[in-house]
Structure formats: structure tokens, C-alpha cells
C-alpha atoms as a PDB file:
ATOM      1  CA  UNK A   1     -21.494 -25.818 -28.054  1.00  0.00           C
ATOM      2  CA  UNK A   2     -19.461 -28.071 -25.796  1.00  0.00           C
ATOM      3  CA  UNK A   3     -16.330 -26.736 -27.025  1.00  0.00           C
ATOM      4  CA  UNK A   4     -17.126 -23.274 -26.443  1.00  0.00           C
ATOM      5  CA  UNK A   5     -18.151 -24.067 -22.794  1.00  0.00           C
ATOM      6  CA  UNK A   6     -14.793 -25.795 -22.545  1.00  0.00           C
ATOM      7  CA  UNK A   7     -13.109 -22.572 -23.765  1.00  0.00           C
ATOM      8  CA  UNK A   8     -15.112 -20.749 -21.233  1.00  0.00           C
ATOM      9  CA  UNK A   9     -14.019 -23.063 -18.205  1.00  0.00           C
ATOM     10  CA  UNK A  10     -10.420 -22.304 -19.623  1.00  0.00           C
ATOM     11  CA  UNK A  11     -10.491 -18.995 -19.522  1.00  0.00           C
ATOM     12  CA  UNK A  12     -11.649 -18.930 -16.416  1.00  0.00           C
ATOM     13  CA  UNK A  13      -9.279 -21.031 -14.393  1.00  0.00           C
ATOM     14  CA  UNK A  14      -6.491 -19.165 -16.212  1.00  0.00           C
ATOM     15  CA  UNK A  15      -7.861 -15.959 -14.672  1.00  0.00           C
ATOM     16  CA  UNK A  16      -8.166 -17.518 -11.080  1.00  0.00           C
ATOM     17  CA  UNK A  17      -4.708 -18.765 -11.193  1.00  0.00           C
ATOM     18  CA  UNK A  18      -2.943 -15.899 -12.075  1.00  0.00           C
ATOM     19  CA  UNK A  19       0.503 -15.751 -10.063  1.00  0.00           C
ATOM     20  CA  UNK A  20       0.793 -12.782  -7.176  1.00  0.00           C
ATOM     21  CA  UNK A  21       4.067 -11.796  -9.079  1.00  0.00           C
ATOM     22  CA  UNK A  22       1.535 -11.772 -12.490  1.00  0.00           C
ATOM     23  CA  UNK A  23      -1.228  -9.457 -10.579  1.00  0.00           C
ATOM     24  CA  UNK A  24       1.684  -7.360  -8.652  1.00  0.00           C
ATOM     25  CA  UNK A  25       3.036  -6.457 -12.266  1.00  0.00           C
ATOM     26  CA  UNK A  26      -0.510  -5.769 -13.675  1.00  0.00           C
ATOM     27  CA  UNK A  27      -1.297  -3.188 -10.939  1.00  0.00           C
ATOM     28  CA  UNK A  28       2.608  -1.363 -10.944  1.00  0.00           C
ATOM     29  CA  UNK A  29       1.241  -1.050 -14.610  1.00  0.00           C
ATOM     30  CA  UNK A  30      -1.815   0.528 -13.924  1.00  0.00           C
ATOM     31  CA  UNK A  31       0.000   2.703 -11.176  1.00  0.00           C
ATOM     32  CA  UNK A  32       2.642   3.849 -13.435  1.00  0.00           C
ATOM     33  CA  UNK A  33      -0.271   4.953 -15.818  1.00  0.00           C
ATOM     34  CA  UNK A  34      -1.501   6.820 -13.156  1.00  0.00           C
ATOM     35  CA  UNK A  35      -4.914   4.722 -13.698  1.00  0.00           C
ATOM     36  CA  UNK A  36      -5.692   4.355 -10.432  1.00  0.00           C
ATOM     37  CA  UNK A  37      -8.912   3.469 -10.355  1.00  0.00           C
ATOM     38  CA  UNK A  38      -7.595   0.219 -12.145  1.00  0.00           C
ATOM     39  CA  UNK A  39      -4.296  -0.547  -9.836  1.00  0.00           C
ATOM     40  CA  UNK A  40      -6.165  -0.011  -6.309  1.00  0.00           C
ATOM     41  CA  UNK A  41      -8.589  -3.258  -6.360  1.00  0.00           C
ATOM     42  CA  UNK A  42      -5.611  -5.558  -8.031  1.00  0.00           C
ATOM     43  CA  UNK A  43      -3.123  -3.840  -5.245  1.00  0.00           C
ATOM     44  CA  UNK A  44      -5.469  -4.215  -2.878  1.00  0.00           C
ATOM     45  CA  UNK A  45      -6.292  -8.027  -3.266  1.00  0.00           C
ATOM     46  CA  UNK A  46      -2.488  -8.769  -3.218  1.00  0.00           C
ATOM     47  CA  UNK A  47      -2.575  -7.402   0.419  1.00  0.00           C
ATOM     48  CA  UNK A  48      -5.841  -8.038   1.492  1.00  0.00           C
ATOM     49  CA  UNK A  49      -7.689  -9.826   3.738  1.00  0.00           C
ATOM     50  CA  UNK A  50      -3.879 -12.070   3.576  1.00  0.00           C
ATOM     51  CA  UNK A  51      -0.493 -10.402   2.037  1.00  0.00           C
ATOM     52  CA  UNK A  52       0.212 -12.611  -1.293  1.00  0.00           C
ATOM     53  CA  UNK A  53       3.675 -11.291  -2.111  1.00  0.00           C
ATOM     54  CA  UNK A  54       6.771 -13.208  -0.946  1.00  0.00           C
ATOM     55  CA  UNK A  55       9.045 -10.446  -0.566  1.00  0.00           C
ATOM     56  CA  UNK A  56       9.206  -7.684   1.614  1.00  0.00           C
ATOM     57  CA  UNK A  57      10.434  -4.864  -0.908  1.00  0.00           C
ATOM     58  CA  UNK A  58       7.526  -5.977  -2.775  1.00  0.00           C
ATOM     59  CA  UNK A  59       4.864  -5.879  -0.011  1.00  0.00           C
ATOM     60  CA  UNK A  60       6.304  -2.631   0.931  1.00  0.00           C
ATOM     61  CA  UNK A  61       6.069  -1.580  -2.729  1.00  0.00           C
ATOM     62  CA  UNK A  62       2.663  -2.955  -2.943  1.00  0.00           C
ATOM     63  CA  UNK A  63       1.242  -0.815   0.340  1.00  0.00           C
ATOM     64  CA  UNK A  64       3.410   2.786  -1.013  1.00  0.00           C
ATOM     65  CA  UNK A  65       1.293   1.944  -4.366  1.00  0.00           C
ATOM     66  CA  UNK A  66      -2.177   0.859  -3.203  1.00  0.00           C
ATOM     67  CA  UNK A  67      -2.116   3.789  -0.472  1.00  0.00           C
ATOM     68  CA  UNK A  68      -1.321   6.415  -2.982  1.00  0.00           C
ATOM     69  CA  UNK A  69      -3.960   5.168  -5.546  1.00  0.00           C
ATOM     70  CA  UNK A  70      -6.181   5.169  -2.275  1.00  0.00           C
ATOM     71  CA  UNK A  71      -5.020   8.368  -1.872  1.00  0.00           C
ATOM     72  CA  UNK A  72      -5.856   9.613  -5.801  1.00  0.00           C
ATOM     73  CA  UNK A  73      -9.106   8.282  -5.757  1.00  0.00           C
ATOM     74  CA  UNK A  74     -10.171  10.442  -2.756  1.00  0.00           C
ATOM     75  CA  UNK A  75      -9.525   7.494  -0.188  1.00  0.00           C
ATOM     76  CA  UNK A  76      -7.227   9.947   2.815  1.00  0.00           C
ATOM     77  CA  UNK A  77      -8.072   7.338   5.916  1.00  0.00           C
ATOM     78  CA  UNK A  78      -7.729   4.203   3.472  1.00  0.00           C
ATOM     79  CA  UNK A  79      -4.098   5.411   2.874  1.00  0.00           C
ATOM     80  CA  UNK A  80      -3.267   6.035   5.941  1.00  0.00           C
ATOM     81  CA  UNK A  81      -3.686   2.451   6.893  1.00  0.00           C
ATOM     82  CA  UNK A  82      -1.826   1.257   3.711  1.00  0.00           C
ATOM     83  CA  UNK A  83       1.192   3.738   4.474  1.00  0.00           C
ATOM     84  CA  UNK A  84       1.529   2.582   7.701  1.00  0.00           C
ATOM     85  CA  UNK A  85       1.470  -0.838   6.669  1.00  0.00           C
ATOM     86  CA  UNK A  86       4.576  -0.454   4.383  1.00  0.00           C
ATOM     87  CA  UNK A  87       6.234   1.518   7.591  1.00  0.00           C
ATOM     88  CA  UNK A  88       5.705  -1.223   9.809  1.00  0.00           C
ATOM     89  CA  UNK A  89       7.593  -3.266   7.337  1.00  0.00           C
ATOM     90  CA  UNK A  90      10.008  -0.525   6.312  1.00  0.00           C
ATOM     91  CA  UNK A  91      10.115   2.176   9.111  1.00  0.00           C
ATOM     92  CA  UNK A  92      13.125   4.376   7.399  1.00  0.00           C
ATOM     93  CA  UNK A  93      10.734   4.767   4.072  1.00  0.00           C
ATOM     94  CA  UNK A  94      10.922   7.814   2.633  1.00  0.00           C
ATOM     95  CA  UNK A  95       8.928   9.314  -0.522  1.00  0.00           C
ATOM     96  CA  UNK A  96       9.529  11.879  -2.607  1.00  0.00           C
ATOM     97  CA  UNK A  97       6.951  13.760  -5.265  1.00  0.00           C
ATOM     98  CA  UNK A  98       8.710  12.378  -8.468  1.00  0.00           C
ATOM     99  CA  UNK A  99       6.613  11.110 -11.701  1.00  0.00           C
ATOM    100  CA  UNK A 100       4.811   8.391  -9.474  1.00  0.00           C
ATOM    101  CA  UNK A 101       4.046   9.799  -6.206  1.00  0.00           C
ATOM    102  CA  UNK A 102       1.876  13.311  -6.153  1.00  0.00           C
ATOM    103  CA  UNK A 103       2.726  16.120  -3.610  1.00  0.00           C
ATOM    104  CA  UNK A 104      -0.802  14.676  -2.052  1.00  0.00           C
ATOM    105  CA  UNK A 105       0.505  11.059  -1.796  1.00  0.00           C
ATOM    106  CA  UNK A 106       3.599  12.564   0.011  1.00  0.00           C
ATOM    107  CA  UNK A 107       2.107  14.685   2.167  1.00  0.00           C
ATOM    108  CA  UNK A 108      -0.359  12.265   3.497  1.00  0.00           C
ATOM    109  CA  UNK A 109       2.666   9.542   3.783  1.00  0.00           C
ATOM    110  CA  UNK A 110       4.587  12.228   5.690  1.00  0.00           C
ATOM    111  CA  UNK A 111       1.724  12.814   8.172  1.00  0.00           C
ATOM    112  CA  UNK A 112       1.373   9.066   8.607  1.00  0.00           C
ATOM    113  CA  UNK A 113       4.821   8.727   9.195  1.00  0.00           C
ATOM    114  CA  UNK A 114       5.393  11.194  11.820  1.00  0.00           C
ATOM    115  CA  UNK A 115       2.195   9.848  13.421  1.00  0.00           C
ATOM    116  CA  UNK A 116       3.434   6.210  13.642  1.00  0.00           C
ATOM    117  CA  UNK A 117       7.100   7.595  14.621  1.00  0.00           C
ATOM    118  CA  UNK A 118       5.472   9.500  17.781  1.00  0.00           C
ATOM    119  CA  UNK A 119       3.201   6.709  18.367  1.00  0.00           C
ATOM    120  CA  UNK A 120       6.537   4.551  18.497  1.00  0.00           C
ATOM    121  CA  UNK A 121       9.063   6.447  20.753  1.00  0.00           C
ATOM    122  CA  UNK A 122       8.622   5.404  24.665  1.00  0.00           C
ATOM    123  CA  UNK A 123       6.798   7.580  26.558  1.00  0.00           C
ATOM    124  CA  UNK A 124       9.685   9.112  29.348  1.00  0.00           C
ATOM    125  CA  UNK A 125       7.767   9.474  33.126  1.00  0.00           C
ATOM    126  CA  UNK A 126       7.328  13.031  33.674  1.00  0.00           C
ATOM    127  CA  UNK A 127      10.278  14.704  35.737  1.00  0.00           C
ATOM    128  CA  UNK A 128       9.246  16.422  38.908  1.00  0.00           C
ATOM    129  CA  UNK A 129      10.979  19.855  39.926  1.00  0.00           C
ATOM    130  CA  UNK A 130      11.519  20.702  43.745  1.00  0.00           C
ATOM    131  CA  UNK A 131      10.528  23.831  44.535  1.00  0.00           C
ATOM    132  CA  UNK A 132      13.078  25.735  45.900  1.00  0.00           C
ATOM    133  CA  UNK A 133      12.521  26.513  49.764  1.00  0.00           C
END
């Protein structure tokens, strides 16, 4: 009996101190597989409430993926707010429907990205014209 407890407590801790890296690898695999409904909570805990990941390219990575899983599993405004997390980071980011992002992941990245481009460019005063007398 003990020893099976002891296995228990084992198992456990070795599933509370799985590495970022470990988890980011586990949800690109789910991703990949297009088994979204897997990737999204394991992407999502690697960025939320606190990003996890050391590197940028992999945060970046981590928002593109968890936004278009967001974005499969019928979550438009979630991705949004992934997308233009990754742009923030990466404002040049451009995706392209290939075997891991859908037409619908693009086009909702697209719209977020012109949205947080306008949003971005200075606003010019508007130019008065004299009327001619």
C-alpha cells in the first residue's frame, strides 16, 4: 500500500515539473496532428496568465499555434488576441495556408494584422484647404 502511494506521489511531481520546452513540444505535436482540442490548453498554459518560453521565436511560435487551434475550435475573438500577441513580438509575421495553418487561421491572422498595423501608424492632423477667394 505504501509503495503504491509513493508511486502515486511520483508520478505526480513528474507531471508538475515538466519543462516549458517538454510541454511546448507536446502541444507542436498535438498541433501538427491537427488535434486541436488537445494542443490549445497545453499552448495556452505556456503563455498564460505568465509567458513560460525563453525564446522569442518560440513564444511567437507558441501564440501563431494556440491562436489557430483557438481559431479551429470555433474560438474567432480568442485568436485574435493570440495573433496579435505573436505580432507584437514579431510585427513582419506572415502566414501562409500550408499543411499547418487553414485558409481560416490565415484569414483571421490577416484581419488581425491589418487591424494592429492601422492601429499602429500615427495618426497625421488633418490638412486644411483655403478656399479660394
Amino acid at each position: 500500500m505504501r509503495a503504491a502511494v509513493v508511486l502515486v506521489v511520483i508520478a505526480a511531481a513528474s507531471v508538475v515539473a515538466a519543462a516549458p520546452s517538454d510541454e511546448f513540444a507536446k502541444g507542436r505535436q498535438y498541433f501538427k496532428a491537427k488535434d486541436y482540442g488537445s494542443a490549445q490548453p497545453i499552448l495556452n498554459d505556456l503563455v498564460h496568465p505568465k509567458a513560460q518560453l525563453a525564446s522569442s521565436d518560440d513564444l511567437v511560435e507558441c501564440y501563431i499555434m494556440l491562436g489557430t487551434s483557438r481559431v479551429e475550435n470555433g474560438d474567432r475573438d480568442g485568436a485574435k488576441g493570440e495573433f496579435a500577441a505573436a505580432l507584437q513580438l514579431q510585427p513582419d509575421k506572415v502566414l501562409v495556408v500550408n499543411g499547418y495553418y487553414s485558409e481560416r487561421a490565415v484569414r483571421v491572422f490577416d484581419e488581425t494584422r491589418r487591424k494592429t498595423t492601422t492601429a499602429a501608424r500615427p495618426t497625421r492632423p488633418a490638412r486644411q484647404l483655403s478656399r479660394p477667394t
